[in-house]
Structure formats: C-alpha cells, structure tokens
Protein backbone atom coordinates (compact mmCIF):
# COMPACT_ATOMS: atom_id res chain seq x y z
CA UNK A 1 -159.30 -34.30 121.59
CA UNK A 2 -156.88 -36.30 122.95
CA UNK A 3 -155.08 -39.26 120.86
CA UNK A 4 -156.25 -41.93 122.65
CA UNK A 5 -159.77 -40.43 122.05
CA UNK A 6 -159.22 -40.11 119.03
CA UNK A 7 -158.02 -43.97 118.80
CA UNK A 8 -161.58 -44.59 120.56
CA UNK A 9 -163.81 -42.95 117.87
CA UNK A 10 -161.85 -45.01 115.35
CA UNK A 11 -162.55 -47.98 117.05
CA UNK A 12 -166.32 -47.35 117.64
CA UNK A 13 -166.37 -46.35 113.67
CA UNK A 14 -164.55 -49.73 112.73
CA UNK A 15 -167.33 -51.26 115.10
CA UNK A 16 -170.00 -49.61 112.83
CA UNK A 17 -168.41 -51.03 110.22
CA UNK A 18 -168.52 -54.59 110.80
CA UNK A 19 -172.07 -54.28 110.52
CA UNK A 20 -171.66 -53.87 106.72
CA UNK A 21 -171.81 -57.65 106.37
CA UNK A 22 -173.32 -60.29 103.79
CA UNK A 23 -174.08 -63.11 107.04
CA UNK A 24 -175.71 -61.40 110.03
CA UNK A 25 -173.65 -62.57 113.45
CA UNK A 26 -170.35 -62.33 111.30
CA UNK A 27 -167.99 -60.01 109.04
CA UNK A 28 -168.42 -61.74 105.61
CA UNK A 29 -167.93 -58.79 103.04
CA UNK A 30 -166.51 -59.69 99.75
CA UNK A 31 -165.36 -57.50 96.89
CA UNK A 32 -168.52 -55.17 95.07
CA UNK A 33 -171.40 -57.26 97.43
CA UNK A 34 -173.94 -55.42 98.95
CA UNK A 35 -172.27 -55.12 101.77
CA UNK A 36 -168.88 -54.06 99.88
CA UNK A 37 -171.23 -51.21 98.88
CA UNK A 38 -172.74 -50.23 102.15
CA UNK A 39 -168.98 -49.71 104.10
CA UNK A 40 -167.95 -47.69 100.64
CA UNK A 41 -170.96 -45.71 101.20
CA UNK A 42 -170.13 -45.38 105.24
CA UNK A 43 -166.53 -45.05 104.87
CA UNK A 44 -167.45 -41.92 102.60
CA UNK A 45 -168.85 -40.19 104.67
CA UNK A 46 -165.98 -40.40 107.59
CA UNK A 47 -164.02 -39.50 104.60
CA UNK A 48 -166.31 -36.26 104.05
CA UNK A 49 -166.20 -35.10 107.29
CA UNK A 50 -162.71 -34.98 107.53
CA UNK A 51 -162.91 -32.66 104.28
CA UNK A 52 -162.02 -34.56 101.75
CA UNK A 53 -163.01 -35.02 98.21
CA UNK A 54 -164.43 -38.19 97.06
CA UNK A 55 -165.27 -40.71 94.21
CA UNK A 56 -165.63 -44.35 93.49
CA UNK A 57 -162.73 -45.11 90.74
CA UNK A 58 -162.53 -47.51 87.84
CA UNK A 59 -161.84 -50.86 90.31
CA UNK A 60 -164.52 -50.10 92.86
CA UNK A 61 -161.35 -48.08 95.07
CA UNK A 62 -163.49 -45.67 96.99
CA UNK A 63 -160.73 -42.56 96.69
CA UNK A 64 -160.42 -39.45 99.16
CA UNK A 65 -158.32 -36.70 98.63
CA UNK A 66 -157.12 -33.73 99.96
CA UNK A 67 -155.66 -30.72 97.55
CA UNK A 68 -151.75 -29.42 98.35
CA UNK A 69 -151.19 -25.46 99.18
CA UNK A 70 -148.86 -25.89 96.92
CA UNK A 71 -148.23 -26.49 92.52
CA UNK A 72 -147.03 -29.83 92.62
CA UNK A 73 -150.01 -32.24 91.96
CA UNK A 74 -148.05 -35.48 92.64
CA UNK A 75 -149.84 -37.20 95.61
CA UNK A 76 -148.85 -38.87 99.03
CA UNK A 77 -150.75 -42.28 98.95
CA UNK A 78 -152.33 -44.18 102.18
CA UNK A 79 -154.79 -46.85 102.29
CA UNK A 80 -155.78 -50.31 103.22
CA UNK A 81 -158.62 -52.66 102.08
CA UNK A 82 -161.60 -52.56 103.35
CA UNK A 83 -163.18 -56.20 102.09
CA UNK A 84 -163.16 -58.97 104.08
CA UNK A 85 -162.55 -62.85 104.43
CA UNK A 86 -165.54 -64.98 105.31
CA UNK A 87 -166.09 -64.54 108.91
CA UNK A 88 -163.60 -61.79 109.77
CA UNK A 89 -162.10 -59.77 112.58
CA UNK A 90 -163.21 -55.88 112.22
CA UNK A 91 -159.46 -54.74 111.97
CA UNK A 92 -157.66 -56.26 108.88
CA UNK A 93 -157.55 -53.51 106.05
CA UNK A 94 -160.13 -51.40 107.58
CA UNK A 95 -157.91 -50.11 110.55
CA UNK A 96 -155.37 -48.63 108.36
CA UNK A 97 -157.98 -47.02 105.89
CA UNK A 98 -159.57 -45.11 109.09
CA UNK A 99 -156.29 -44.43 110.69
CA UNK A 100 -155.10 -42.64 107.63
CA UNK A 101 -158.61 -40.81 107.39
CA UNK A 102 -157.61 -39.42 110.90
CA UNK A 103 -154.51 -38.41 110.14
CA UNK A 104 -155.05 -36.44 107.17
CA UNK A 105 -157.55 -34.73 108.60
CA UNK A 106 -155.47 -33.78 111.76
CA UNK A 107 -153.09 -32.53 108.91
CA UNK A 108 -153.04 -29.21 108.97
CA UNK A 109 -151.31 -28.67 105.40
CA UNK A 110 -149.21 -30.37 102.87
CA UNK A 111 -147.64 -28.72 100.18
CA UNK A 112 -148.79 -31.73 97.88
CA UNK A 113 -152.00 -33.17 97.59
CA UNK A 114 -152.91 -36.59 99.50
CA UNK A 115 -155.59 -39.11 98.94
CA UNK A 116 -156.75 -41.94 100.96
CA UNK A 117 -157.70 -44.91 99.17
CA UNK A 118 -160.11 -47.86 100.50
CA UNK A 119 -159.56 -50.96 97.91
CA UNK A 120 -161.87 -53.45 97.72
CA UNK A 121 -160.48 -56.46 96.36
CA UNK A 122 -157.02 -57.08 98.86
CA UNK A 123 -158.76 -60.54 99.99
CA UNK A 124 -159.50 -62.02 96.94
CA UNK A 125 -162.51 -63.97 98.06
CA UNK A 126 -165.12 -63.77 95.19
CA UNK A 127 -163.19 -63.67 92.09
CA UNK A 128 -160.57 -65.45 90.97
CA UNK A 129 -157.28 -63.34 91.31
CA UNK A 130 -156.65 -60.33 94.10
CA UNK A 131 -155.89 -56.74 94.04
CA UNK A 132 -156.97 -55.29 91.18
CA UNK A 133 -157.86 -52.12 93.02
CA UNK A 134 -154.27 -51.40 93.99
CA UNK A 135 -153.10 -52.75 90.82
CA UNK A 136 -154.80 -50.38 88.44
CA UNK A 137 -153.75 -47.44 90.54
CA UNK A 138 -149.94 -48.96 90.08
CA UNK A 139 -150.82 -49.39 86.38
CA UNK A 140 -150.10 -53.13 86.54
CA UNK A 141 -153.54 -54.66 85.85
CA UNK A 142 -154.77 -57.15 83.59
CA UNK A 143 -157.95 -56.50 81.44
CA UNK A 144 -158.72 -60.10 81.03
CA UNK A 145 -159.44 -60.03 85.03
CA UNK A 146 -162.88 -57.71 84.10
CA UNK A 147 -164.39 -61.12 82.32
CA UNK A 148 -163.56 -63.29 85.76
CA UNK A 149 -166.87 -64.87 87.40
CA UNK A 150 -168.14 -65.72 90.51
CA UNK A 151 -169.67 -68.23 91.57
CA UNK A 152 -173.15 -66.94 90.57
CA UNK A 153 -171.37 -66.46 87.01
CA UNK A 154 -171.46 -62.54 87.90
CA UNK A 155 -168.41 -61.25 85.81
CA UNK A 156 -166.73 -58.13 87.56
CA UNK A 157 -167.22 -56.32 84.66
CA UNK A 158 -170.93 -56.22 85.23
CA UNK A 159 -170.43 -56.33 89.00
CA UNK A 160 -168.65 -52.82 88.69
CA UNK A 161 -170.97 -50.97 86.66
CA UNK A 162 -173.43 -52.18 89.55
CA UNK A 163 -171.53 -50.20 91.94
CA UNK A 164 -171.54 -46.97 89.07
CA UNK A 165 -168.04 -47.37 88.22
CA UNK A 166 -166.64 -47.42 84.59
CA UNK A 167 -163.72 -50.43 84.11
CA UNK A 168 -163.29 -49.56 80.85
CA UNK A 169 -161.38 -46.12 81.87
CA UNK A 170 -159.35 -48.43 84.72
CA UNK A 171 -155.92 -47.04 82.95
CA UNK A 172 -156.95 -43.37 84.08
CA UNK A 173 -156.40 -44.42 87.98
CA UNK A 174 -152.77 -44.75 87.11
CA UNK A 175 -150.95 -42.64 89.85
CA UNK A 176 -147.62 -41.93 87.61
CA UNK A 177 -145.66 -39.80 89.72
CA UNK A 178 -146.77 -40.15 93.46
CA UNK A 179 -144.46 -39.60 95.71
CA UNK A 180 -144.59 -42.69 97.98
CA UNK A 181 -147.28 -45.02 99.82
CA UNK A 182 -147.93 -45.87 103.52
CA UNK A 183 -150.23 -48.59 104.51
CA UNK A 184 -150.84 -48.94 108.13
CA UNK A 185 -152.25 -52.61 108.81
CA UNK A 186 -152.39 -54.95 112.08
CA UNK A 187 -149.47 -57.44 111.93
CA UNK A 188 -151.69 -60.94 111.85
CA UNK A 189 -149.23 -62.49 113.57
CA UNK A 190 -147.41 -62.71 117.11
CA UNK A 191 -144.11 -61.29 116.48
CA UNK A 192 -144.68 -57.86 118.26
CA UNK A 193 -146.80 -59.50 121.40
CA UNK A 194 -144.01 -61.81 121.92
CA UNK A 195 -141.60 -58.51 121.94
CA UNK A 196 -143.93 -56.40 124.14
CA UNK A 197 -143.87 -53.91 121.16
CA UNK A 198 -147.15 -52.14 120.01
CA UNK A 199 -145.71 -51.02 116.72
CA UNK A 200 -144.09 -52.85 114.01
CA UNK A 201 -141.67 -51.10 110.51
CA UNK A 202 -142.59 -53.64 107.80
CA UNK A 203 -138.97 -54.60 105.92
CA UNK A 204 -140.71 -56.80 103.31
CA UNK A 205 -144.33 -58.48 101.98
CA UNK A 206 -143.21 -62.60 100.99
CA UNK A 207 -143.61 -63.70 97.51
CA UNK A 208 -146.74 -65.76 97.27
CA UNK A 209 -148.63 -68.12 95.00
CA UNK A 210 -152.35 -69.64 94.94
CA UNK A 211 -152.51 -72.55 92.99
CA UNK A 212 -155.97 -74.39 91.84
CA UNK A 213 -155.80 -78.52 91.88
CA UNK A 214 -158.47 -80.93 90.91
CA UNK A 215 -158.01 -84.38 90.82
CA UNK A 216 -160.29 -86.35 88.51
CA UNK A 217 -160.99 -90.29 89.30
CA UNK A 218 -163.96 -92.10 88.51
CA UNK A 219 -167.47 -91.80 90.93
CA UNK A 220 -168.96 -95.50 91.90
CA UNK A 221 -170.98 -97.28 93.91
CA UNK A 222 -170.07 -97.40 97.48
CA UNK A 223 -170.70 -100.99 98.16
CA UNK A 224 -170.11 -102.73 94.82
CA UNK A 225 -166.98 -101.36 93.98
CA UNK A 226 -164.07 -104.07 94.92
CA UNK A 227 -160.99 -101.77 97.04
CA UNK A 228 -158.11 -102.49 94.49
CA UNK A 229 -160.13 -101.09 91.87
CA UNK A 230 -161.31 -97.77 92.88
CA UNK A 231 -159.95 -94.58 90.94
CA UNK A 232 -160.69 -92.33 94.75
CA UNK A 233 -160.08 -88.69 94.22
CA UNK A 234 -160.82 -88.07 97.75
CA UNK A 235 -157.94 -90.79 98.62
CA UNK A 236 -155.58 -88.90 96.57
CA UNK A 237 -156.64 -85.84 97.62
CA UNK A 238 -155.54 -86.34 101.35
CA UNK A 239 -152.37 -87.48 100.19
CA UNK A 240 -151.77 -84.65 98.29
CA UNK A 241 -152.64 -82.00 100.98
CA UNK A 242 -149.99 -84.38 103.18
CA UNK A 243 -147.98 -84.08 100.46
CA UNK A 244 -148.45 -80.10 100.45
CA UNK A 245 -147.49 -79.27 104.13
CA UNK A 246 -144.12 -81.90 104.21
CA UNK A 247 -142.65 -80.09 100.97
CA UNK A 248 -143.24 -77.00 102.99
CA UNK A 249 -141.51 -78.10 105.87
CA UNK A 250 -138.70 -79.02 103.75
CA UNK A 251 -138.19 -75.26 102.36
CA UNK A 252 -136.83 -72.94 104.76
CA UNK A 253 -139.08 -69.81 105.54
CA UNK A 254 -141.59 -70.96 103.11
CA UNK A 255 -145.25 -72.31 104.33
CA UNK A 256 -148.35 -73.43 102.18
CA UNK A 257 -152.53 -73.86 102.84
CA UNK A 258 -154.77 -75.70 101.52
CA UNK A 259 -157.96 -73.80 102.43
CA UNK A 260 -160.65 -74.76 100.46
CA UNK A 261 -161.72 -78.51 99.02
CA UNK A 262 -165.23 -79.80 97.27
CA UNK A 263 -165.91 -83.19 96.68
CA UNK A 264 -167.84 -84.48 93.92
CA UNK A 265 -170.61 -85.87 94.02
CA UNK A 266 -170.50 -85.59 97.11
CA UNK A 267 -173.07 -88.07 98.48
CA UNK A 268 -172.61 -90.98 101.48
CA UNK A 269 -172.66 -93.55 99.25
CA UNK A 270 -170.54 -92.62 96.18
CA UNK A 271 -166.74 -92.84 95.52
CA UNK A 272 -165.72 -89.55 95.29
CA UNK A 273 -164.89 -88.90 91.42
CA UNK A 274 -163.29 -85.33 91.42
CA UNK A 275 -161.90 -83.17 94.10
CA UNK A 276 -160.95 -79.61 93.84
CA UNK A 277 -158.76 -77.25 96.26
CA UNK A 278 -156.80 -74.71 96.47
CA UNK A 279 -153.11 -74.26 97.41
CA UNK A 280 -151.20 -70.87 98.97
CA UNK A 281 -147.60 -71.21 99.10
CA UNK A 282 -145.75 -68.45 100.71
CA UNK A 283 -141.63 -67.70 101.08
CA UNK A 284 -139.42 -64.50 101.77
CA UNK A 285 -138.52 -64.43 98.12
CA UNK A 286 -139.80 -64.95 95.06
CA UNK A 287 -136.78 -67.60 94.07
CA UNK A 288 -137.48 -69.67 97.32
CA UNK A 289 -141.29 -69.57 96.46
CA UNK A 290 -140.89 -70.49 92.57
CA UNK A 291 -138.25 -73.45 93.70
CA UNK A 292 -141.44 -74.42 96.72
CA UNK A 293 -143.95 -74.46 93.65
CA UNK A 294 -141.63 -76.39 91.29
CA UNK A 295 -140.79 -78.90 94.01
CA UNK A 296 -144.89 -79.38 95.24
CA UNK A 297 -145.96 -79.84 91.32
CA UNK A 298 -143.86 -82.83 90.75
CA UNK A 299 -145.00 -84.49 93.74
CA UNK A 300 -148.89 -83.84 93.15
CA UNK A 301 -147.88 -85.35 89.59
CA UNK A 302 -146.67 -88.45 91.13
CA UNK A 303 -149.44 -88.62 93.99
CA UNK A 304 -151.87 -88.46 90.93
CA UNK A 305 -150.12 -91.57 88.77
CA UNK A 306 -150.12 -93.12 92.36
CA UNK A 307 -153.64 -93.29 92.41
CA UNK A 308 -154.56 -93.44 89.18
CA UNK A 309 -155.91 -89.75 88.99
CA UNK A 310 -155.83 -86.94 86.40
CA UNK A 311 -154.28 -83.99 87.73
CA UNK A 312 -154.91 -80.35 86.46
CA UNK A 313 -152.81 -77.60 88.28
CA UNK A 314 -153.33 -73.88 87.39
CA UNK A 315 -151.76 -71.20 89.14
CA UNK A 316 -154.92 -68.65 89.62
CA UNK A 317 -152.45 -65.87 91.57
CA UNK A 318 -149.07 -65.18 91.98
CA UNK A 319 -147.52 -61.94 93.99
CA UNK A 320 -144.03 -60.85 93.52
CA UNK A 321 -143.85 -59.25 97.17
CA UNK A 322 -141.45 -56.46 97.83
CA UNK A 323 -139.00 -54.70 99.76
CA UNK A 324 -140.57 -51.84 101.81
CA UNK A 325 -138.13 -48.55 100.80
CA UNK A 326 -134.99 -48.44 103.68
CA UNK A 327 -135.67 -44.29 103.39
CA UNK A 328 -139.68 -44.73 104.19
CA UNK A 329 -138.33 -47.52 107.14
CA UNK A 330 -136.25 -44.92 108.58
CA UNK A 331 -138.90 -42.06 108.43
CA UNK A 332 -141.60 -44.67 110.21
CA UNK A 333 -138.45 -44.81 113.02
CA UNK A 334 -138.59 -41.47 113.45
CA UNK A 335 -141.77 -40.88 113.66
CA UNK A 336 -142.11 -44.01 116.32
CA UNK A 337 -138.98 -42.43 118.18
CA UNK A 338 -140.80 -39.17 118.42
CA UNK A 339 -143.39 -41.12 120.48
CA UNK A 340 -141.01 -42.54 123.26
CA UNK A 341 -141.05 -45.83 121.70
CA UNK A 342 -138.77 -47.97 119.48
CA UNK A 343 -140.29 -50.14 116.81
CA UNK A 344 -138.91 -53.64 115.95
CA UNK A 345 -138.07 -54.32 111.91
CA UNK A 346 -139.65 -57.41 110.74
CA UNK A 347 -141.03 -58.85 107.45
CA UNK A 348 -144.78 -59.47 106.39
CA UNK A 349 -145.86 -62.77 105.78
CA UNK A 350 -149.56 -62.05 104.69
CA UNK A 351 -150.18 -60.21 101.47
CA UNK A 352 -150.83 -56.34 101.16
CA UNK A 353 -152.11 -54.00 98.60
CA UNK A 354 -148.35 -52.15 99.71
CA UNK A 355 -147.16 -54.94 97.26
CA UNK A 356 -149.10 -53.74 94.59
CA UNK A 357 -148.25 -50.34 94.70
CA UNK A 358 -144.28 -50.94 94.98
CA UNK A 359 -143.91 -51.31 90.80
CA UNK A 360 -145.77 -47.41 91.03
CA UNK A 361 -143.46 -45.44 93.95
CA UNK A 362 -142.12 -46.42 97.26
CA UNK A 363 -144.01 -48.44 99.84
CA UNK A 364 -143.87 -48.09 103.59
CA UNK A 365 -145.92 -50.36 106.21
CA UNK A 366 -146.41 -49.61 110.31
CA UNK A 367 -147.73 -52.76 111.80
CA UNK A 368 -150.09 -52.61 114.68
CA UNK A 369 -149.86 -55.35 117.72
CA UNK A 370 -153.18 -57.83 117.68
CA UNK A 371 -153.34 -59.70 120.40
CA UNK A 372 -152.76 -63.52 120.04
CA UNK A 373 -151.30 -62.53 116.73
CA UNK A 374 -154.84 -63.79 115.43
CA UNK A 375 -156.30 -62.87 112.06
CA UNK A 376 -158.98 -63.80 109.52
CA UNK A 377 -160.65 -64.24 113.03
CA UNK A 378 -163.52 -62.89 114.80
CA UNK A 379 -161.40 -62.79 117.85
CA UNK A 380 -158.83 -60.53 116.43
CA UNK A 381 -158.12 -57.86 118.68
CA UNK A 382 -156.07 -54.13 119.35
CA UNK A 383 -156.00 -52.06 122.06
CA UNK A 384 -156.78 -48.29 121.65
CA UNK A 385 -153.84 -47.75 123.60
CA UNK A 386 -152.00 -49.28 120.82
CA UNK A 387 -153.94 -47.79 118.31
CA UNK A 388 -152.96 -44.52 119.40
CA UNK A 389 -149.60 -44.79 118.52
CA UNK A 390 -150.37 -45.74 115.40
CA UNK A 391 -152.05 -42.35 115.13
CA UNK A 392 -149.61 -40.76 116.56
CA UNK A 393 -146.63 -42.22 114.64
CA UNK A 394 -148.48 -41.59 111.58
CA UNK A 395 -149.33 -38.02 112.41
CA UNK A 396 -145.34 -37.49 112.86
CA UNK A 397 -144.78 -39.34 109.80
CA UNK A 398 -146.98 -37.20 107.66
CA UNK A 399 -145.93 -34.09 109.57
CA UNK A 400 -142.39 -34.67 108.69
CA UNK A 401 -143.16 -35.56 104.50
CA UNK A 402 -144.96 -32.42 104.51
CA UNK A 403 -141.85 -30.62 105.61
CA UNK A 404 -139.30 -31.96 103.45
C-alpha cells in the first residue's frame, strides 16, 4: 500500500468517526458522553488491528501499546484527543491519534515499547477545567477535578466509572521515565496555506487562561422601570466584552474570546439581572498572558462600579504552554527533509495535550495544513496529499528514534 493510500483509509476511518456524535447532522462529542464512548470503542479496534494492546486508563485515555524487542520498558508517547467542540470539523485531535496508529503499525520494531494514547478531555467542553487525561499521564493532576459537574450535575467521578474506569488509581497512569512525546495535529490556523507548506515543526503552545465572569444587577419590569435607574447586567455586560477585545489589542501577541454568555431571566420583558460568560485570553508567554489578565480584571472592576454591578471573576483554567524540545524540532526536520520537503517553524496558538505532557518528558508537534486555516468548524479541511506526508514524516521520525 502506497502512502497516499494509506492517507485515504485514514481519512475514510476519521469519516467513520464523525459519526460518533451526541447531535445527528454535526460532530458534537464531549468528554465520557455516549458518543465519547462509541469513538473509544471504534478507535479500539483500529488500534487492535494494527496489533496493539489496549485498555481504557484511570481518565477515560483509551491507551494502545506496542511492546519493545528490547529490556528497556520506558515508552515513546504519541497521541491526540479525540473529543470534540460543539459542532466540529472531523480532523482536530482525531487526525493525529489515527496517524500515529498508522505509523506504529508500519513500524517494524523498536527497541522500546510505544503506546498511542487517545485523550478525551483536550476540549474542555463539559466540565469545568481541560486535560485531565494528559495530565494524569504527566502526573500533574488535581483530585479535586473528579468532584467537577456538568451541567446535568453529573460529577466526572461518577461519569468515569460509567465508562469502567477506576479514578481513584489515576496516579498509576504516571509515565515517569518516557522517553519523549509527539503529537501530530492540524495547525487551525493559516500560517502554512499562506506559505504553500503542507507541514508545520511546532516551536511553542501560548500560555492561556479561561476566566468565568458574572455580573449581578437587579431584574425589573421592562416598562416601569425609569432609564437612570436600572442596575442592567446585560448593559454592562456588552461593555465588558468591548472592554475584553480593546485590552487585547493593546497587548502585543496576546488575543482573548468571549465565547459563551446567558442572560438571566432571560425573558422579552425583563431587565436582565445577571449575566454570565466566559473569557479565553491567550499570549506567547505566560508573563505577557498574566500582565493581559491583570490588566482585563481591573477594567471589568471598573465597568462593574460603572454600572452599578457586582462582579465575580474566577479563573476556571489556566495553561502554562511550553517550548516544544529544539532536539525533537530538529528530528521532525529531518524526517520532513527525508521527504523532499522543508517545513516552516512556527508557534501554536491553540492549546494541546503536548502542553500537558512537557512537565513529564520532551514534547514534539508536526502541524498539518487545513485549508482556510479553519477550525472548531465543520468546514475544516486536509488533503490526503497532505496527509501523507504527515505519514510519511512521522514514519521517518519514528524510524530514526528507533535507531538511536
């Protein structure tokens, strides 16, 4: 089989897999749902039948690994995520967790043992807080996140044991030792279109922050209330997410969302008494991202006196990023060099499990060209042309770990 049939099998697979799904007509597939459990249970078997072992761990990580010829037990890592935003493209997380399936088993040995791991939580989308799949492996997560809710009031404790994991033993996913990770993920933005590249070396993930904001006023009567003496949280709510995107503008490299927003009560005729919404702030370091948050709290403290509003402000996730290892960057060039092809350095914007896993062992990341540079999209898009490199860069990678 050639690689570019190879790159069309994985596409038709990733095709199956968008039907795991909670909404038919869209990708909506958030961390231990049903459908969570239905692309565990299909990504398993492309898992098996390229001969590797498998289990579900602590987190809900659906783990595959392959056993070294050799003595030395301590593991080459690759993965991806394979949850979803609400109404998703088909490649985001799951491309690199079925690239690195194909790769292994194209392997054809490895002194050291491999495994493949498909997180479930990289989103973030049903429970408060993110990555606790690639967390626990890098020993870095927090208990307290088992007794989180959703919106049901479903704790992920409970939602776990569902699935016929065991939390409690979340410590014993601790990879102490591995050798190094690769995560190979589409970029999600237009960078490498706009350099006619198909291939990306990741340099860096950006620091990031999600923040959750409610503003509290008082609820009244539409018509009765006189204008000077309304306490409008919807008012200073719009100001606020105003407020959000100019202090943005004003730090360099940095940028910030506000991507979700409820109004209560919520009816025609009622002054809106509380808002609540949430607030991602993103910047290449974690200094420039802690000055961002510093600077936007003061002002959403003085938008709120203002307007006569009670602010609350609670950061509900904050990411550290990283620095992708210079020695991993160079063996990703070489491995894209092998194929003919140069690949431009550049940093990541979005957030990746790869971040998680840096406080365990080095990270490496091989973006993939989508076209438009759209994500968190239905119309995100790669070619299999494209894809193919990817397969084939990561073949040479692994090739070249397993001889050194």
């Amino acid at each position: 089989m050639t690689i570019l049939d190879r790159a069309k099998t994985l596409l038709e697979r990733l095709d199956r897999l968008a039907a795991c799904t909670e909404t038919p007509g869209q990708i909506d597939r958030p961390y231990l749902s049903a459908s969570h459990k239905s692309a565990v249970a299909l990504v398993e078997s492309w898992m098996r039948q390229a001969g590797l072992d498998t289990r579900i761990d602590a987190l809900g990580t659906l783990v595959g690994k392959r056993r070294g010829t050799g003595d030395d037990r301590r593991p080459l890592l690759l993965g991806s995520h394979i949850d979803s935003v609400r109404n998703a493209g088909r490649y985001d997380g799951p491309l690199g967790v079925a690239v690195a399936i194909d790769c292994v088993a194209n392997l054809r040995d490895a002194p050291f043992d491999i495994e493949v791991l498909a997180f479930g939580d990289e989103e973030g989308g049903r429970f408060p807080g993110t990555l606790r799949g690639s967390r626990a492996v890098a020993g870095t997560f927090d208990t307290a996140l088992l007794d989180s809710v959703d919106a049901g009031g479903i704790s992920v404790r409970t939602a776990l044991r569902d699935l016929g994991a065991n939390p409690d033993t979340w410590r014993d996913e601790i990879r102490n030792g591995a050798r190094a990770y690769l995560e190979i993920h589409i970029e999600q933005g237009p960078v490498l279109e706009r350099a006619d590249a198909p291939l990306g070396i990741v340099t860096s993930i950006a620091a990031a922050t999600r923040l959750q904001v409610s503003l509290r006023g008082e609820a009244g009567h539409a018509g009765t209330v006189p204008m000077d003496g309304r306490r409008d949280a919807l008012v200073g709510a719009a100001e606020a997410i105003h407020v959000v995107r100019d202090t943005a503008q004003e730090h360099a490299g940095a940028v910030a969302t506000v991507g979700t927003l409820t109004v209560e009560p919520g009816a025609p005729n009622v002054i809106p008494g509380l808002v609540r919404f949430t607030i991602d702030l993103r910047a290449p370091t974690v200094e420039q991202r802690d000055a961002l948050e510093a600077d936007l709290s003061q002002r959403l403290r003085d938008v709120a006196i203002a307007n006569n509003l009670a602010l609350t402000l609670v950061r509900i996730h904050a990411s550290d990023g990283c620095v992708c290892a210079p020695s991993l960057q160079d063996r990703l060039d070489r491995a894209v060099r092998s194929l003919g092809i140069e690949a431009p350095r550049l940093p990541s914007g979005a957030g990746h499990d790869a971040m998680a896993i840096a406080a365990l062992t080095d990270v490496a990341m091989l973006f993939v060209r989508c076209k438009g540079g759209i994500s968190h999209n239905p119309a995100e898009s790669v070619t299999a042309e494209d894809v193919a490199l990817a397969i084939g860069a990561t073949d040479a990678f692994l090739r070249d770990f397993a001889a050194s």
